[in-house]
C-alpha atoms as a PDB file:
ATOM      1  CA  UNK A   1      95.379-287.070 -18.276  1.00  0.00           C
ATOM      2  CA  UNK A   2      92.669-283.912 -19.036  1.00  0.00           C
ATOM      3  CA  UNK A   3      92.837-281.687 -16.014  1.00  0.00           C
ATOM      4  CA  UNK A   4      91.297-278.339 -17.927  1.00  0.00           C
ATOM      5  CA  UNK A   5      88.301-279.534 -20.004  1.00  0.00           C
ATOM      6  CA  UNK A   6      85.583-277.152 -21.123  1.00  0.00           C
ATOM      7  CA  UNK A   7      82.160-278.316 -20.855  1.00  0.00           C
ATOM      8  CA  UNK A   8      79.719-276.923 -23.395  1.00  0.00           C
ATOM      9  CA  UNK A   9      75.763-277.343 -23.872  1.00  0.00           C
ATOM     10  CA  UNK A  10      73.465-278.298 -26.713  1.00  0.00           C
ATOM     11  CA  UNK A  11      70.970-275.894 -28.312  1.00  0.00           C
ATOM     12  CA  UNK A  12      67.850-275.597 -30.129  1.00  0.00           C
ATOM     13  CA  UNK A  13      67.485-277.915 -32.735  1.00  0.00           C
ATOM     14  CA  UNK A  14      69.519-280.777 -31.425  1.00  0.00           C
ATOM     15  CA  UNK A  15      66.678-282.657 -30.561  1.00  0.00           C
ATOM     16  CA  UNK A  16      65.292-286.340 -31.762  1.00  0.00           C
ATOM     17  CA  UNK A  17      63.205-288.842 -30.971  1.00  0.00           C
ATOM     18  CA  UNK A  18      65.061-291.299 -28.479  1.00  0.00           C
ATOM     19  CA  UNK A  19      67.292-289.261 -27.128  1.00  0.00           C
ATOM     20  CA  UNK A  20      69.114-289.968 -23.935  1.00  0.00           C
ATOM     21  CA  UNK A  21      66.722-293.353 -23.661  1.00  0.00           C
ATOM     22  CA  UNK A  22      69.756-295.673 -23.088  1.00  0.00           C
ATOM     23  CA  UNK A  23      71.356-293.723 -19.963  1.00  0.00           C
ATOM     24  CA  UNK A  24      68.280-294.662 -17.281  1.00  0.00           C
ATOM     25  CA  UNK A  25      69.265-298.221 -17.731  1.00  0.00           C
ATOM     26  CA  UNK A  26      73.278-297.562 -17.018  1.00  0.00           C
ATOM     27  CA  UNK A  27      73.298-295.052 -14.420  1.00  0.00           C
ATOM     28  CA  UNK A  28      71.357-293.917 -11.614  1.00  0.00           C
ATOM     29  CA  UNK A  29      71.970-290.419 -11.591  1.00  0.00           C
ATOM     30  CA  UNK A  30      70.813-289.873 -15.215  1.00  0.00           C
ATOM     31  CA  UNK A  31      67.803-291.874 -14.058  1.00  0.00           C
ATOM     32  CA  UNK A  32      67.181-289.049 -11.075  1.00  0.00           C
ATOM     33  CA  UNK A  33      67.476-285.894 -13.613  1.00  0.00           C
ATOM     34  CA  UNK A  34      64.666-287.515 -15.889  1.00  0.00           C
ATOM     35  CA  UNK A  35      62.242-288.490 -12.780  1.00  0.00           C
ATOM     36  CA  UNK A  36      63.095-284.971 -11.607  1.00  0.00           C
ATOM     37  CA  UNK A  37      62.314-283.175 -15.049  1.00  0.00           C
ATOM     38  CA  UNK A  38      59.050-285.467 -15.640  1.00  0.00           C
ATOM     39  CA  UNK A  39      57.989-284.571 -11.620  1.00  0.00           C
ATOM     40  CA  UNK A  40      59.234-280.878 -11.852  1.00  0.00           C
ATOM     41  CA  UNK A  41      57.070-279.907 -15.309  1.00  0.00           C
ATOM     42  CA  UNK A  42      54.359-282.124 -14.336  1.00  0.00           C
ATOM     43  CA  UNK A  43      54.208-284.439 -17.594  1.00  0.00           C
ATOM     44  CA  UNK A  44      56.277-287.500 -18.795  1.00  0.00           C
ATOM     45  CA  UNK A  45      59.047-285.496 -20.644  1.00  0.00           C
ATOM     46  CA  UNK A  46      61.555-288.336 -20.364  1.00  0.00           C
ATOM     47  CA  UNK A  47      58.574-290.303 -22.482  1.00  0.00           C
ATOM     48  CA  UNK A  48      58.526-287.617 -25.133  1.00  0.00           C
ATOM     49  CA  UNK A  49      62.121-287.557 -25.325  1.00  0.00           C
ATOM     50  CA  UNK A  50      62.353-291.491 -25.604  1.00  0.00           C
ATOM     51  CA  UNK A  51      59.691-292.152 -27.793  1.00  0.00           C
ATOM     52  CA  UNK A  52      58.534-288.714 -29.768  1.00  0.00           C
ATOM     53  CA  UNK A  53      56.099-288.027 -31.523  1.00  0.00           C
ATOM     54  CA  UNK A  54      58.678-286.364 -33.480  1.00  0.00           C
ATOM     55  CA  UNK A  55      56.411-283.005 -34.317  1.00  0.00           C
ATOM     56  CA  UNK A  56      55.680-282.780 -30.620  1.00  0.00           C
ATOM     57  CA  UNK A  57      59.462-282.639 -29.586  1.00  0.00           C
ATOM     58  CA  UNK A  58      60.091-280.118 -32.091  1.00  0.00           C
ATOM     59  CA  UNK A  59      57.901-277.432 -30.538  1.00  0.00           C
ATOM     60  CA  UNK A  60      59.954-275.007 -28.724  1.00  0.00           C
ATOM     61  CA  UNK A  61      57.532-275.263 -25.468  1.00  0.00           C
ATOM     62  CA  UNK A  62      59.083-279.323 -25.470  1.00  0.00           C
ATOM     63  CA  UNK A  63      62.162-279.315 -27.021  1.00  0.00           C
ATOM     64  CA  UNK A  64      63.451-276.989 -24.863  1.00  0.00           C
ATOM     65  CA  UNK A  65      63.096-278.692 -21.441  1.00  0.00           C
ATOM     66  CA  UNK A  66      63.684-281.793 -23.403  1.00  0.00           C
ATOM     67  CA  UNK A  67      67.129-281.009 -24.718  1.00  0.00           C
ATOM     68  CA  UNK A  68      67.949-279.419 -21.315  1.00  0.00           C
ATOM     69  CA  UNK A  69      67.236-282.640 -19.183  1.00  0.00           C
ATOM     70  CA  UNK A  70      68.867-285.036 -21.408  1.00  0.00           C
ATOM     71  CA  UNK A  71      72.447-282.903 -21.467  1.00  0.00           C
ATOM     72  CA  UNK A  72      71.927-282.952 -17.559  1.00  0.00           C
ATOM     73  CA  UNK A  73      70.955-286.291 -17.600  1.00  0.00           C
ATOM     74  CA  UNK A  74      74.053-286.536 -19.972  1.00  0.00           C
ATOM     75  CA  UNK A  75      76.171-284.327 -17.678  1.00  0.00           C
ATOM     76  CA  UNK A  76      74.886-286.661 -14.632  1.00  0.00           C
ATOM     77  CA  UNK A  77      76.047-289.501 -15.907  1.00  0.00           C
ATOM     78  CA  UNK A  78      79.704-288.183 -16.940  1.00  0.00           C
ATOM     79  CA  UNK A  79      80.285-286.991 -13.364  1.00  0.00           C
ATOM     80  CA  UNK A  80      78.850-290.173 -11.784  1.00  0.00           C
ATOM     81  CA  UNK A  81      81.977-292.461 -13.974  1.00  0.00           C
ATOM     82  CA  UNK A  82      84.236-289.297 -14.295  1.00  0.00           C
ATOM     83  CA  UNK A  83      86.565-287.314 -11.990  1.00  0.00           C
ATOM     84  CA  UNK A  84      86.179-283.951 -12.743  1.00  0.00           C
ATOM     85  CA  UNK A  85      84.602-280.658 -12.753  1.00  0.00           C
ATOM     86  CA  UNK A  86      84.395-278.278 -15.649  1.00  0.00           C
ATOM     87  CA  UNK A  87      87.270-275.661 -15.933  1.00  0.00           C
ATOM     88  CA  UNK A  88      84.652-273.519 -17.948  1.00  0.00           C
ATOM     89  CA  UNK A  89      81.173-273.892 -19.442  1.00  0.00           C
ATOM     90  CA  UNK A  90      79.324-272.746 -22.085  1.00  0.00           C
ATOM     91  CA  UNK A  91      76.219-273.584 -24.078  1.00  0.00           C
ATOM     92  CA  UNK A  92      74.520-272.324 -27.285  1.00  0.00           C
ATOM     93  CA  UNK A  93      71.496-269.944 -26.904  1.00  0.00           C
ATOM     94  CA  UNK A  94      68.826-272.658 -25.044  1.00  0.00           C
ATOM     95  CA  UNK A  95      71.914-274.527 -23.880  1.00  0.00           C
ATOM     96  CA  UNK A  96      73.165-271.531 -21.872  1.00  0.00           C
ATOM     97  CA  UNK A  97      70.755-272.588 -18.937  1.00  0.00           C
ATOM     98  CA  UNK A  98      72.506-276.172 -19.057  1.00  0.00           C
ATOM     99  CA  UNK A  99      76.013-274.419 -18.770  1.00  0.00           C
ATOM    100  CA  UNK A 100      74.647-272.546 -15.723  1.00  0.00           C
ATOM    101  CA  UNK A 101      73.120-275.383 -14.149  1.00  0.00           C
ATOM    102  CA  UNK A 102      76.484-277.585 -14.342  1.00  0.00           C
ATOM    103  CA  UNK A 103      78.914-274.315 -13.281  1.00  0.00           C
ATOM    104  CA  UNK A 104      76.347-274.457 -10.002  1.00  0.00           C
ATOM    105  CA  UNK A 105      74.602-271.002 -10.346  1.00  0.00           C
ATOM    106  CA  UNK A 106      71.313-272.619 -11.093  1.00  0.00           C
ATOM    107  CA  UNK A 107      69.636-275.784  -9.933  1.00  0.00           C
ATOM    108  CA  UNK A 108      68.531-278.516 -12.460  1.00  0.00           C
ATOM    109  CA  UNK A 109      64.636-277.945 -11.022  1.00  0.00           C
ATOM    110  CA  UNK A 110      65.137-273.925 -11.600  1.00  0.00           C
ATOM    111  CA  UNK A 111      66.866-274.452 -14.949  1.00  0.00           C
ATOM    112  CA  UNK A 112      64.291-276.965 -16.081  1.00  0.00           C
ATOM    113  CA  UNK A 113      61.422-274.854 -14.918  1.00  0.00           C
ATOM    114  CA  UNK A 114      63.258-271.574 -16.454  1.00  0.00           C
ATOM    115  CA  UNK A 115      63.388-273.399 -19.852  1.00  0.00           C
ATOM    116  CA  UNK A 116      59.969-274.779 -20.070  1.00  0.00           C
ATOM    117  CA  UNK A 117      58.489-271.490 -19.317  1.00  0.00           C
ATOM    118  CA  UNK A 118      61.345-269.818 -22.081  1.00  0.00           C
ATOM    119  CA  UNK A 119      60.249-272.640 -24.581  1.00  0.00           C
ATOM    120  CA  UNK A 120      56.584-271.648 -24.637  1.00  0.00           C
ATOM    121  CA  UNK A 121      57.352-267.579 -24.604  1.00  0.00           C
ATOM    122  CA  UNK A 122      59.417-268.282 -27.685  1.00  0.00           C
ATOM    123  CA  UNK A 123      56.520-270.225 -29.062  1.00  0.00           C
ATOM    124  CA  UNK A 124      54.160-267.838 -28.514  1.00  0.00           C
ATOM    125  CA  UNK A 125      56.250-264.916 -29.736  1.00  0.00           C
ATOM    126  CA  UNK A 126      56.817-266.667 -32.882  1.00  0.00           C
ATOM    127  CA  UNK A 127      53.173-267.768 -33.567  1.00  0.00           C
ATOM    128  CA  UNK A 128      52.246-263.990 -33.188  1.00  0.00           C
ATOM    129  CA  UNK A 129      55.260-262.843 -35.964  1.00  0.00           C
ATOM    130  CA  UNK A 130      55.483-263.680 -39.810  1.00  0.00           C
ATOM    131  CA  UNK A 131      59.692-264.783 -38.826  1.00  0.00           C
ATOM    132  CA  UNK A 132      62.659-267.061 -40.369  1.00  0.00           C
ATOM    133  CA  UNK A 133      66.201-267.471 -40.421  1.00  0.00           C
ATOM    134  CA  UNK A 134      68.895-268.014 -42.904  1.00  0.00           C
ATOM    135  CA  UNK A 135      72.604-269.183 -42.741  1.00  0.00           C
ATOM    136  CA  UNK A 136      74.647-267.523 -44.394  1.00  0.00           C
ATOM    137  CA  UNK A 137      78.114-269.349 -45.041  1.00  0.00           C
ATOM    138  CA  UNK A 138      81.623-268.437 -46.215  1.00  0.00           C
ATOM    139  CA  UNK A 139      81.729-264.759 -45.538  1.00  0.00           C
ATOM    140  CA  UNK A 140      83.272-261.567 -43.402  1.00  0.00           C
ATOM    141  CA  UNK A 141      80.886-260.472 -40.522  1.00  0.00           C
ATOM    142  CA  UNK A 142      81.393-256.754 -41.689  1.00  0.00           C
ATOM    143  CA  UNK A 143      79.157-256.647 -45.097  1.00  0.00           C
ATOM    144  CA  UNK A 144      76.423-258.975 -43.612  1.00  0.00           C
ATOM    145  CA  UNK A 145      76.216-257.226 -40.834  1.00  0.00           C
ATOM    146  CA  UNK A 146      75.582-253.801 -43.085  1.00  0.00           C
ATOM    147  CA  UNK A 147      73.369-255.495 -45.138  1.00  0.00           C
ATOM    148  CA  UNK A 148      70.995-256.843 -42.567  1.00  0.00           C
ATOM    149  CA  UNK A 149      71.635-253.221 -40.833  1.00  0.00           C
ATOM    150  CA  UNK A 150      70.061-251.787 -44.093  1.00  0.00           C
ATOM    151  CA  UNK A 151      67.134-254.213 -44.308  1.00  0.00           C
ATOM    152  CA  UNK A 152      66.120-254.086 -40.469  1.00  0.00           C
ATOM    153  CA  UNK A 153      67.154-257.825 -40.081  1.00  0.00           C
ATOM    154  CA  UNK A 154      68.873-259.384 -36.999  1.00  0.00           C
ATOM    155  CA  UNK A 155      72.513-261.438 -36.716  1.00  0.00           C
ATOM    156  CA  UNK A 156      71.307-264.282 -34.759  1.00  0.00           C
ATOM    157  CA  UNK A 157      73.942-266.180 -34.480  1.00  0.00           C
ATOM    158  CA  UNK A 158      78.125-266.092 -35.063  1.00  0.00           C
ATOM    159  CA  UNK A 159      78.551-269.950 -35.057  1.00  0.00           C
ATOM    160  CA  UNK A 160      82.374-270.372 -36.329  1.00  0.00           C
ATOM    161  CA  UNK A 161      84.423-268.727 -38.936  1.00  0.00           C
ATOM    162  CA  UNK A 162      82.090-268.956 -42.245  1.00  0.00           C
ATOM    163  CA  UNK A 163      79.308-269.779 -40.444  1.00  0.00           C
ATOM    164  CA  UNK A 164      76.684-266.630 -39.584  1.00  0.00           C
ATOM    165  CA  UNK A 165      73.382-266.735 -39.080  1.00  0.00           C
ATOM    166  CA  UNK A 166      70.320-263.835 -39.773  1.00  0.00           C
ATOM    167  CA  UNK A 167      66.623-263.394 -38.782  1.00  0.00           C
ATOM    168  CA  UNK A 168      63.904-261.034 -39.204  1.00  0.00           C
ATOM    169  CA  UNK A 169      60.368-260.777 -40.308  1.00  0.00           C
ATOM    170  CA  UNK A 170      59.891-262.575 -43.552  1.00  0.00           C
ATOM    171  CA  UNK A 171      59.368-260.072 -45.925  1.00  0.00           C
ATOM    172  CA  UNK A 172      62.799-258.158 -44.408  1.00  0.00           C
ATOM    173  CA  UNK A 173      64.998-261.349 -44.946  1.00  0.00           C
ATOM    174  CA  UNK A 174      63.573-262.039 -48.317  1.00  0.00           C
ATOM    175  CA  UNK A 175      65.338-258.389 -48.960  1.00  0.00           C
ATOM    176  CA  UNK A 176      68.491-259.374 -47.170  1.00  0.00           C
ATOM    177  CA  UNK A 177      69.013-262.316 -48.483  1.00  0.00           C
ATOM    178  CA  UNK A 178      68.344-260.953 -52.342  1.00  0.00           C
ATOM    179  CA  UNK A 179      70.874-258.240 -51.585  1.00  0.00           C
ATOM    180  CA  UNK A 180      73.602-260.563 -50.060  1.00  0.00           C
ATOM    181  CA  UNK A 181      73.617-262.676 -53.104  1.00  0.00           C
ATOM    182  CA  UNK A 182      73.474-259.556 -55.681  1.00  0.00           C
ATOM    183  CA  UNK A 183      76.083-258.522 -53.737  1.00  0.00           C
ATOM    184  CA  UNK A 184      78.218-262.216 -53.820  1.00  0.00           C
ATOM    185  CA  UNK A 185      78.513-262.219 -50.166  1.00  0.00           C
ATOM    186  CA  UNK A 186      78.600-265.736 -49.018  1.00  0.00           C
ATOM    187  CA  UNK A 187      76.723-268.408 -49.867  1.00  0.00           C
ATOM    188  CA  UNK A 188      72.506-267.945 -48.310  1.00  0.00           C
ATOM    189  CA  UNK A 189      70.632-271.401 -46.904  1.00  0.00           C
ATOM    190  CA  UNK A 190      67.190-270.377 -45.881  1.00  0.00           C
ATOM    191  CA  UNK A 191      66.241-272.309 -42.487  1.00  0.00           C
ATOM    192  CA  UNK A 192      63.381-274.609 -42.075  1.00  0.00           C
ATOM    193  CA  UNK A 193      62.399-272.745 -38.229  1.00  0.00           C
ATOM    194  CA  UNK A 194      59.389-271.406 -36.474  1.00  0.00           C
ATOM    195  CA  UNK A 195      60.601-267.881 -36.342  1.00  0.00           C
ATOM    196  CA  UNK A 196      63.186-265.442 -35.814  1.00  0.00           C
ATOM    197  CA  UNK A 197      64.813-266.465 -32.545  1.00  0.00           C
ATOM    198  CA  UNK A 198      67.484-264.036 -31.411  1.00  0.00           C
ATOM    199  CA  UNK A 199      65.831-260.745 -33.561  1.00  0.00           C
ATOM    200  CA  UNK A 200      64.016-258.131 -32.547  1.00  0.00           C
ATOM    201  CA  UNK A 201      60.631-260.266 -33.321  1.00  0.00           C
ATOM    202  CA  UNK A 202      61.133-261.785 -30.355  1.00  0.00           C
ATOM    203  CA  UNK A 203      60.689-258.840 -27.905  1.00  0.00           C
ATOM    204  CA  UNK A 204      57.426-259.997 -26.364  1.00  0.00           C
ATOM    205  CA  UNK A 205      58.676-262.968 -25.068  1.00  0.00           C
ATOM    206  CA  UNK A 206      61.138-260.636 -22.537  1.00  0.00           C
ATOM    207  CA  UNK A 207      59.420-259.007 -19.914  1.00  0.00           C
ATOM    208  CA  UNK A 208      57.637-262.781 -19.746  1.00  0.00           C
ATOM    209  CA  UNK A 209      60.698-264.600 -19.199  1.00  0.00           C
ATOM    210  CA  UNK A 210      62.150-261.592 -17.351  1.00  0.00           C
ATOM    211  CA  UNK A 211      59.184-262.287 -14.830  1.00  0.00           C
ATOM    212  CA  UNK A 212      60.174-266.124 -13.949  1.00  0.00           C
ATOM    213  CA  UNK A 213      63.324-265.615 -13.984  1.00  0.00           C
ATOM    214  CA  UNK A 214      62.767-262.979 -11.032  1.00  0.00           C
ATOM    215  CA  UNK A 215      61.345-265.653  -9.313  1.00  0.00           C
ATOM    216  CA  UNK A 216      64.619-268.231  -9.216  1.00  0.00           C
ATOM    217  CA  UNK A 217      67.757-267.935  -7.080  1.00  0.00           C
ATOM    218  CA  UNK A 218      70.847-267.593  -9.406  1.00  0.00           C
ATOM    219  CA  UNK A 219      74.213-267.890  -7.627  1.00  0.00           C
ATOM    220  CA  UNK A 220      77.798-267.341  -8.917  1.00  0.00           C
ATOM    221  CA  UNK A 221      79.007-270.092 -11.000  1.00  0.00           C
ATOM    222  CA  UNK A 222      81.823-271.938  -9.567  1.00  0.00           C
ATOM    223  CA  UNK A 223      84.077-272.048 -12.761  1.00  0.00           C
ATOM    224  CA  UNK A 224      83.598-269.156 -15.187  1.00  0.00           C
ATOM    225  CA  UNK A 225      80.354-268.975 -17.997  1.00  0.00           C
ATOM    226  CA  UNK A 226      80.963-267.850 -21.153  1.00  0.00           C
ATOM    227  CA  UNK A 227      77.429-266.207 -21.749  1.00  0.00           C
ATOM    228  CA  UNK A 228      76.157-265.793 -25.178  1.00  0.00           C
ATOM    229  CA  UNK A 229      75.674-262.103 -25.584  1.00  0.00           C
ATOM    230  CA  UNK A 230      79.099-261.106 -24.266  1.00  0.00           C
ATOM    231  CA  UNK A 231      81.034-264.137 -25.888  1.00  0.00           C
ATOM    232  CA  UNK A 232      82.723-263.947 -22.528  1.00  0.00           C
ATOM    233  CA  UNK A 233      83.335-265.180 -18.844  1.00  0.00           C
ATOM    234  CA  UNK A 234      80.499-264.113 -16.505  1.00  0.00           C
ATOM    235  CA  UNK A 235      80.512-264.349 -12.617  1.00  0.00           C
ATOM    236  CA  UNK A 236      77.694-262.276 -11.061  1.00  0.00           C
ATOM    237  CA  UNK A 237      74.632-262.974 -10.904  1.00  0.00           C
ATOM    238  CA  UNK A 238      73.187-259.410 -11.668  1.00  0.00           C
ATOM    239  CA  UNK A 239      75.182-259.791 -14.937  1.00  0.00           C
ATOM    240  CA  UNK A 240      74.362-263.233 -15.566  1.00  0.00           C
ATOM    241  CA  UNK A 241      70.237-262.556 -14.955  1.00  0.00           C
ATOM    242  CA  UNK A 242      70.629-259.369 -17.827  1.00  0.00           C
ATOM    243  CA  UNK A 243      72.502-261.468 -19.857  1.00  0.00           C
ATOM    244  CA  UNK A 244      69.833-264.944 -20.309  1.00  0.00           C
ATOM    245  CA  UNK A 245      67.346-261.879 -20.745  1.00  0.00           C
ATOM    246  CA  UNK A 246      68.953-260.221 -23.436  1.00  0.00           C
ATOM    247  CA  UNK A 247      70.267-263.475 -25.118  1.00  0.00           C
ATOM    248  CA  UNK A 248      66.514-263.425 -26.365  1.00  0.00           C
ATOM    249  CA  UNK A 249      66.658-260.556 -28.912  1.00  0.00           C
ATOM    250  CA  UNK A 250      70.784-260.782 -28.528  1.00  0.00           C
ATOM    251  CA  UNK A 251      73.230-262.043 -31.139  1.00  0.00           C
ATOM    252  CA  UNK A 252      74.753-265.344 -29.957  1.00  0.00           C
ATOM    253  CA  UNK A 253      78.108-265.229 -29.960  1.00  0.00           C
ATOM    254  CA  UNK A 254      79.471-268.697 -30.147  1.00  0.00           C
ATOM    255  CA  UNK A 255      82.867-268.039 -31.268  1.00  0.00           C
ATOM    256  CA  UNK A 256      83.736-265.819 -28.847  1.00  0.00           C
ATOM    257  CA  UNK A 257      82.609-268.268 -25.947  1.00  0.00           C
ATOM    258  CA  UNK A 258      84.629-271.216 -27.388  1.00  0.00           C
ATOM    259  CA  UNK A 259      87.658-268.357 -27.927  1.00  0.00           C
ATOM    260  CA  UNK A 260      87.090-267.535 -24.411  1.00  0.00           C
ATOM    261  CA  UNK A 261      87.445-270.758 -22.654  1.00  0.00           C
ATOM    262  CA  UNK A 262      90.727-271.689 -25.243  1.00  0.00           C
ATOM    263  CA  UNK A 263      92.001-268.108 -23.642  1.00  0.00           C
ATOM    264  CA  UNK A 264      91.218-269.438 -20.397  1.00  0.00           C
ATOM    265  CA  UNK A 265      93.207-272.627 -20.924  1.00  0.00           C
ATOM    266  CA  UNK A 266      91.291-275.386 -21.538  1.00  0.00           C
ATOM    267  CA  UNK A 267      92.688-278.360 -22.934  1.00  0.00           C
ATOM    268  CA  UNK A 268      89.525-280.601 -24.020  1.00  0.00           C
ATOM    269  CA  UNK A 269      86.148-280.051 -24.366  1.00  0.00           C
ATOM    270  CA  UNK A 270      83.148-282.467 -23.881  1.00  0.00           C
ATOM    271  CA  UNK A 271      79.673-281.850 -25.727  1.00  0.00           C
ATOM    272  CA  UNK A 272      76.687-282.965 -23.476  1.00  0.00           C
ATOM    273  CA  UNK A 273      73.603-283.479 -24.726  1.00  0.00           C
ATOM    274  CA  UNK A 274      71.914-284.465 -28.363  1.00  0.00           C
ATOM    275  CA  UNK A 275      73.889-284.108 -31.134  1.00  0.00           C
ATOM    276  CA  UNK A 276      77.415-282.986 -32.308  1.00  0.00           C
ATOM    277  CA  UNK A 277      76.457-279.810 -33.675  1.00  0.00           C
ATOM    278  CA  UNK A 278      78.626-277.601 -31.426  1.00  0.00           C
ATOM    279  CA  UNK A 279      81.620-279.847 -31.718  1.00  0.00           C
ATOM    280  CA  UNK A 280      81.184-279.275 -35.328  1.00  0.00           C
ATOM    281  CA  UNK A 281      81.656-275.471 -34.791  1.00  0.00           C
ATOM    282  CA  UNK A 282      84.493-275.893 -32.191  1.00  0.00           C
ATOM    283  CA  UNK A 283      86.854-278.219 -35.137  1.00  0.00           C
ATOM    284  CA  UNK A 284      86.238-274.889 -37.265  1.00  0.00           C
ATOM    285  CA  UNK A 285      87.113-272.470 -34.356  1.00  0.00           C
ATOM    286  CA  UNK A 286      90.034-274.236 -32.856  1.00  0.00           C
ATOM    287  CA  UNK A 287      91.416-278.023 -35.034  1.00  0.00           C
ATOM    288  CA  UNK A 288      93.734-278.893 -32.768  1.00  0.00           C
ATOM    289  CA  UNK A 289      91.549-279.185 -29.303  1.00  0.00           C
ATOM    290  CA  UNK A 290      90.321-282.338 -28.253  1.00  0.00           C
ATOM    291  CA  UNK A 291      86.806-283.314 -28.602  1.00  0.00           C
ATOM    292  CA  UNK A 292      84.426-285.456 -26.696  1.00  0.00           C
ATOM    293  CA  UNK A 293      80.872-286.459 -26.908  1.00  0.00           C
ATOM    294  CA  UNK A 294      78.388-287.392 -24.275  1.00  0.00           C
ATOM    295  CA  UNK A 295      74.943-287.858 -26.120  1.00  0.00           C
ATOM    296  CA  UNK A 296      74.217-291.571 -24.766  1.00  0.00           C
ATOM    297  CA  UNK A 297      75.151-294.392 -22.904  1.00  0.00           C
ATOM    298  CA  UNK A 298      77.625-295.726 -25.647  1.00  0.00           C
ATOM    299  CA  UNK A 299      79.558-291.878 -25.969  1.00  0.00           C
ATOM    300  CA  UNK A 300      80.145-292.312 -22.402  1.00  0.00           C
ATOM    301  CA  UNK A 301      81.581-295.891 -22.475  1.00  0.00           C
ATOM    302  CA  UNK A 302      84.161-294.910 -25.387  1.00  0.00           C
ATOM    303  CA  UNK A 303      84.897-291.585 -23.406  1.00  0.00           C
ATOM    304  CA  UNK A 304      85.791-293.638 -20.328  1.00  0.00           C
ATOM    305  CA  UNK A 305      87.962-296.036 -22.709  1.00  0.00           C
ATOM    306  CA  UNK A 306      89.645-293.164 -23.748  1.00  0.00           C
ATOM    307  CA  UNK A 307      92.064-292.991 -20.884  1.00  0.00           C
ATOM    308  CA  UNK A 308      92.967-289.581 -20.729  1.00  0.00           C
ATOM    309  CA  UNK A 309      89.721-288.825 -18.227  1.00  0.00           C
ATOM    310  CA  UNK A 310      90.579-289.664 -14.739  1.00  0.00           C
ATOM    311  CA  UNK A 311      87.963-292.326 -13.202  1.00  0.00           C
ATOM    312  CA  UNK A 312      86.028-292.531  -9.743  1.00  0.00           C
END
């Protein structure tokens, strides 16, 4: 039986049309977190989520609340059938404020408010830059870190081993990206985004988010947080307020959260929320830890068959 599990959170990009739709019909508690999101923001985001259009979810002012109430809604629902509270929690970039919400140092209406407002500041910041991202797979951090150095271009993100991502102004990454492959460092995938999320491009969106956040109680977390731009446990809430600010120009550091909670001890992990993206990354970071899903109604059900979760 899991005693230690990890629970880790969904970002960006996870979202699609009908997601989450079949957990209001098997349990009431996902039910509440989408009638709390939809009364909270003032519009039917459970509807969106559900039923699309597909081009309005992917805007970051949408998808960002909408990815954050289904992995609570998703989150709900596990602790409604499930016995047991996270040993640590983590959650990439966006899903940070999901991690936070289920280690209790914010409230689902704070964390849903705190994203929609996030969501649009990222929107805007993008709209007012020339931005985009790249992968770059199947190389050291060192050189592409001295490249992008050189061409005034950001690491975004340090997913798993081979898996890095950079961002910058257009023109800038165009540079990188020519000098990475003249230089045979990795293999470069140019990403179909809005912007350059976690660069320097997004500065404007700061002070804005910096402002609401002000606004909302943050407590300490009852298990550890490993936030993004430490790649480590965080407890106060000083730290953890500087941190979800600078996570918007910060690198995320993904492999250092998931090496974090391994160092911490846990012994599963379950993946709330859209997709299996992050569980992805963590079979690259560390084979040999167990890994769960809870995206839907069905995930759930086979979780719960599993037999190594204890019931209520």
């Amino acid at each position: 039986m899991f005693r230690k599990v990890a629970f880790i959170f969904a970002g960006q990009g996870a979202q699609a049309v009908g997601m989450g739709q079949d957990l209001p019909a098997s349990s009431a508690a996902a039910r509440e977190v989408f009638a709390t999101a939809d009364r909270v923001l003032g519009r039917p985001l459970s509807t969106l989520c559900f039923a699309g259009p597909a081009d309005e979810l992917t805007r970051s002012a949408n998808c960002q609340p909408a990815i954050t109430a289904v992995s609570l809604a998703c989150l709900a629902a596990f602790q409604e059938a499930v016995a047991l509270e996270p040993m640590a929690c983590g959650g990439l970039s966006l899903g940070e404020f999901a991690a936070l919400a289920a280690a209790g140092a914010l409230g689902y209406e704070d964390a849903l408010r705190l994203v929609a407002a996030r969501g649009q500041f990222f929107e805007d910041a993008c709209r007012a830059t020339q931005g985009g991202m790249a992968a770059v797979l199947n190389a050291e951090p060192a050189p592409v870190e001295r490249l992008c150095a050189e061409h005034e271009v950001d690491v975004a993100n340090y997913n798993c081993p081979g898996q890095i991502v950079i961002s910058g102004e257009k023109g800038r990454l165009a540079a990188a990206i020519a000098a990475l492959k003249a230089a045979g460092i990795g293999k470069v995938i140019p990403l179909t985004v809005d912007g350059a999320f976690h660069s320097r491009l997004m500065a404007p969106a700061v002070p804005r988010f910096a402002a609401v956040l002000a606004t909302v109680p943050v407590a300490a977390p009852r298990c550890p947080v490993m936030q993004n731009v430490t790649g480590a446990a965080v407890a106060a809430p000083a730290e953890i307020r500087r941190n979800l600010e600078a996570q918007i120009t910060g690198s995320v550091r993904w492999e250092q959260c998931v090496r974090s909670m391994l160092a911490a001890g846990a012994e599963a992990v379950v993946e709330f929320g859209p997709g299996t993206v992050l569980s992805g990354f963590l079979k690259r970071i560390a084979k040999q830890l167990p890994v769960f899903n809870v995206g839907g109604a069905a995930d759930l059900a086979k979780l719960r068959a599993d037999g190594r979760f204890p019931s209520r």
